[in-house]
Protein backbone atom coordinates (compact mmCIF):
# COMPACT_ATOMS: atom_id res chain seq x y z
CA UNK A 1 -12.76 -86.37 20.52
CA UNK A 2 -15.17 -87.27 23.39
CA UNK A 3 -15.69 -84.69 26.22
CA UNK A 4 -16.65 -86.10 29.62
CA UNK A 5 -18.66 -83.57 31.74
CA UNK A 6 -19.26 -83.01 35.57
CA UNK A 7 -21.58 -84.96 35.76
CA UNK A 8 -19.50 -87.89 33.84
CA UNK A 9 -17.09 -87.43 36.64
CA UNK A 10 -19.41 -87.85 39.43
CA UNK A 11 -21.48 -90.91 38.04
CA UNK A 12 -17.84 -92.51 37.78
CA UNK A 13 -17.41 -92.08 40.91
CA UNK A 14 -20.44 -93.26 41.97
CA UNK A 15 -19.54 -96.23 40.36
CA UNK A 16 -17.06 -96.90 41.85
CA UNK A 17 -17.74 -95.80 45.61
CA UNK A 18 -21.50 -96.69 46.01
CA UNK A 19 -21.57 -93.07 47.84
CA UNK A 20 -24.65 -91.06 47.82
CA UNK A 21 -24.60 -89.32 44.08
CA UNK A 22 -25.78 -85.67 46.01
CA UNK A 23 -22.43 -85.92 48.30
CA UNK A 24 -20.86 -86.60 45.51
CA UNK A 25 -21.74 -83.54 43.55
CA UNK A 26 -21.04 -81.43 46.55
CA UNK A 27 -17.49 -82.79 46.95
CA UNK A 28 -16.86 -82.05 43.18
CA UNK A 29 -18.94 -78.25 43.21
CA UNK A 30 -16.64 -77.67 46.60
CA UNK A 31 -12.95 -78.62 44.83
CA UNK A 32 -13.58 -76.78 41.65
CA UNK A 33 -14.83 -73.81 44.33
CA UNK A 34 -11.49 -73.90 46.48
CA UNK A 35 -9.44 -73.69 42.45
CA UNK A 36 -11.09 -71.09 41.83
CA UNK A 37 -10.93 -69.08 44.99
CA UNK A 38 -7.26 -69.98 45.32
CA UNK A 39 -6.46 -68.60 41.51
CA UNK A 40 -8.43 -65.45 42.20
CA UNK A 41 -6.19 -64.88 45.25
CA UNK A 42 -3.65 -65.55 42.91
CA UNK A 43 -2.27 -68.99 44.30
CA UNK A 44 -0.42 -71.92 43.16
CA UNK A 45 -2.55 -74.75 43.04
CA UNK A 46 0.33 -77.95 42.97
CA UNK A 47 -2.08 -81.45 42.57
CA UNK A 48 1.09 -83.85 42.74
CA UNK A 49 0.65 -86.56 39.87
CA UNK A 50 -1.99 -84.33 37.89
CA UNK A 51 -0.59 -80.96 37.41
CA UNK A 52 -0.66 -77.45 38.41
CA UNK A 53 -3.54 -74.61 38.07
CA UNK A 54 -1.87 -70.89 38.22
CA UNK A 55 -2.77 -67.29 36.90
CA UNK A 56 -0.48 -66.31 34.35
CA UNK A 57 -0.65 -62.62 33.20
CA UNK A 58 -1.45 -61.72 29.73
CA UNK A 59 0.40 -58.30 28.54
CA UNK A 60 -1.96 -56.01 26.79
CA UNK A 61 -1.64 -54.63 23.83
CA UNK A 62 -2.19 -50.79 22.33
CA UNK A 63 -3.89 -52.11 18.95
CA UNK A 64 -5.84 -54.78 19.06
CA UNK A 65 -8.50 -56.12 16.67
CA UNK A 66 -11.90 -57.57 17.42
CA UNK A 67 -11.75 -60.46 14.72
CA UNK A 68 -15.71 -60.24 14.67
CA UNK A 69 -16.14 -56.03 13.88
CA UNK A 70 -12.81 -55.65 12.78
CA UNK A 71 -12.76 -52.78 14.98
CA UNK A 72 -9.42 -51.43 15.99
CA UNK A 73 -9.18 -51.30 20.27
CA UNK A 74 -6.75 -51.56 23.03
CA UNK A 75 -6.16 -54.74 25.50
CA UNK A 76 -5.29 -54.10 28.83
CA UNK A 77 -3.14 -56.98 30.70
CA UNK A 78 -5.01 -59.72 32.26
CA UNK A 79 -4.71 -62.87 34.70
CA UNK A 80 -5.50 -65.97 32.66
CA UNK A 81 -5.88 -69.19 34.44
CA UNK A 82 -3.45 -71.82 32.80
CA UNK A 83 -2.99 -75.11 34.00
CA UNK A 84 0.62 -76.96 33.39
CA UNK A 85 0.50 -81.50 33.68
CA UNK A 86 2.55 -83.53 35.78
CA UNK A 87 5.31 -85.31 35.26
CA UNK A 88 2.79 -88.35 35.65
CA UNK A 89 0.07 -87.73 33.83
CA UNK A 90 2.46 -86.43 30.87
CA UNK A 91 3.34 -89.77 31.05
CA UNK A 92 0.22 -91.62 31.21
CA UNK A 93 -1.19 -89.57 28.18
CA UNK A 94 2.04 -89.61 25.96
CA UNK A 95 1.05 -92.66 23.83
CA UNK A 96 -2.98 -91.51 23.17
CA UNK A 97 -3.25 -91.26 19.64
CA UNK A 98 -2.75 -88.54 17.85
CA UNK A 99 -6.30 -86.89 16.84
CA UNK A 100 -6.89 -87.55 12.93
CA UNK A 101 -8.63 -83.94 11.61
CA UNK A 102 -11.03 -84.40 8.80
CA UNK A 103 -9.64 -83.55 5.08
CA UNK A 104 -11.65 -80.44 3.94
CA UNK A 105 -11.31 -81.11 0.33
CA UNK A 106 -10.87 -84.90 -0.45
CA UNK A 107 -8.62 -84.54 -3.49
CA UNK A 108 -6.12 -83.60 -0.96
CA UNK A 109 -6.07 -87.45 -0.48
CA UNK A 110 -4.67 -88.85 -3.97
CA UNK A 111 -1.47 -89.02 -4.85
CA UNK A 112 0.21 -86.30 -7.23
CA UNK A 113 2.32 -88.81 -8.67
CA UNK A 114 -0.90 -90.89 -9.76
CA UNK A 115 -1.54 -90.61 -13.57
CA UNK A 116 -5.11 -92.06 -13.51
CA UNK A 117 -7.47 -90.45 -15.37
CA UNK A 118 -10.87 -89.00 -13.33
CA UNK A 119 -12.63 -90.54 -16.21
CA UNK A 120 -11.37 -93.63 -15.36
CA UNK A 121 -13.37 -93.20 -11.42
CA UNK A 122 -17.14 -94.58 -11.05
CA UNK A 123 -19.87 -91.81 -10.32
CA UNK A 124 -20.84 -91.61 -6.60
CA UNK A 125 -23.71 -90.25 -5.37
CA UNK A 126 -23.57 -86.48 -4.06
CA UNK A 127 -24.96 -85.92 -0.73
CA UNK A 128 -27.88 -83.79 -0.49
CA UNK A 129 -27.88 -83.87 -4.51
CA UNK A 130 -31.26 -84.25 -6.59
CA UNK A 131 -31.03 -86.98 -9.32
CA UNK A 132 -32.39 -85.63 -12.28
């Protein structure tokens, strides 16, 4: 999946307005500025067509487990931002392909029903494997 960055977004539009690339960037740095105010003062932020950006609160928990010590702690409830599409842009994105994952083990790929024997495959190459 490709990720398009800030500065993606402002070279597009650059492209496409011819305005100075430094007003640009200011523009951009100022709207993702007034979000964030606006969420920490715990607004609504409604972008008709796009979607909406609000704080949704988290409920903490008594036991909770820090997946990286395993140590057993306890989660207090939170504001996380969250950010719901339009009607329109759900839409616009609903035929995108679907994102094909990679297989982790590649025998996951033949068919069970197959009878062929593994004898029967040629040898291939091993990546990163030193031919004796």
């Amino acid at each position: 999946m490709n990720k398009s960055t800030k500065a993606d977004i402002v070279d597009a539009i650059y492209n496409r307005t011819r305005i100075n690339r430094k007003d640009i960037q200011k523009v951009v740095d100022l709207f993702i500025e007034e979000i964030k105010i606006a969420l920490i003062s715990q607004q609504v932020i409604e972008l008709r067509g796009f979607g909406t950006f609000e704080i949704k609160i988290r409920k903490g928990r008594r036991k909770a487990r820090n997946p990286k010590t395993g140590e057993i702690l306890s989660v207090d409830s939170h504001g996380i931002a969250a950010f719901r599409p339009g009607r329109e842009l759900k839409r616009e994105v609903w035929d995108v392909p679907a994102l094909v994952l990679p297989v982790s083990d590649p025998s996951d790929l033949l068919d069970p029903m197959d009878s062929q024997d593994s004898s029967d495959l040629p040898d291939l190459p091993v990546p990163g494997a030193i031919d004796a």
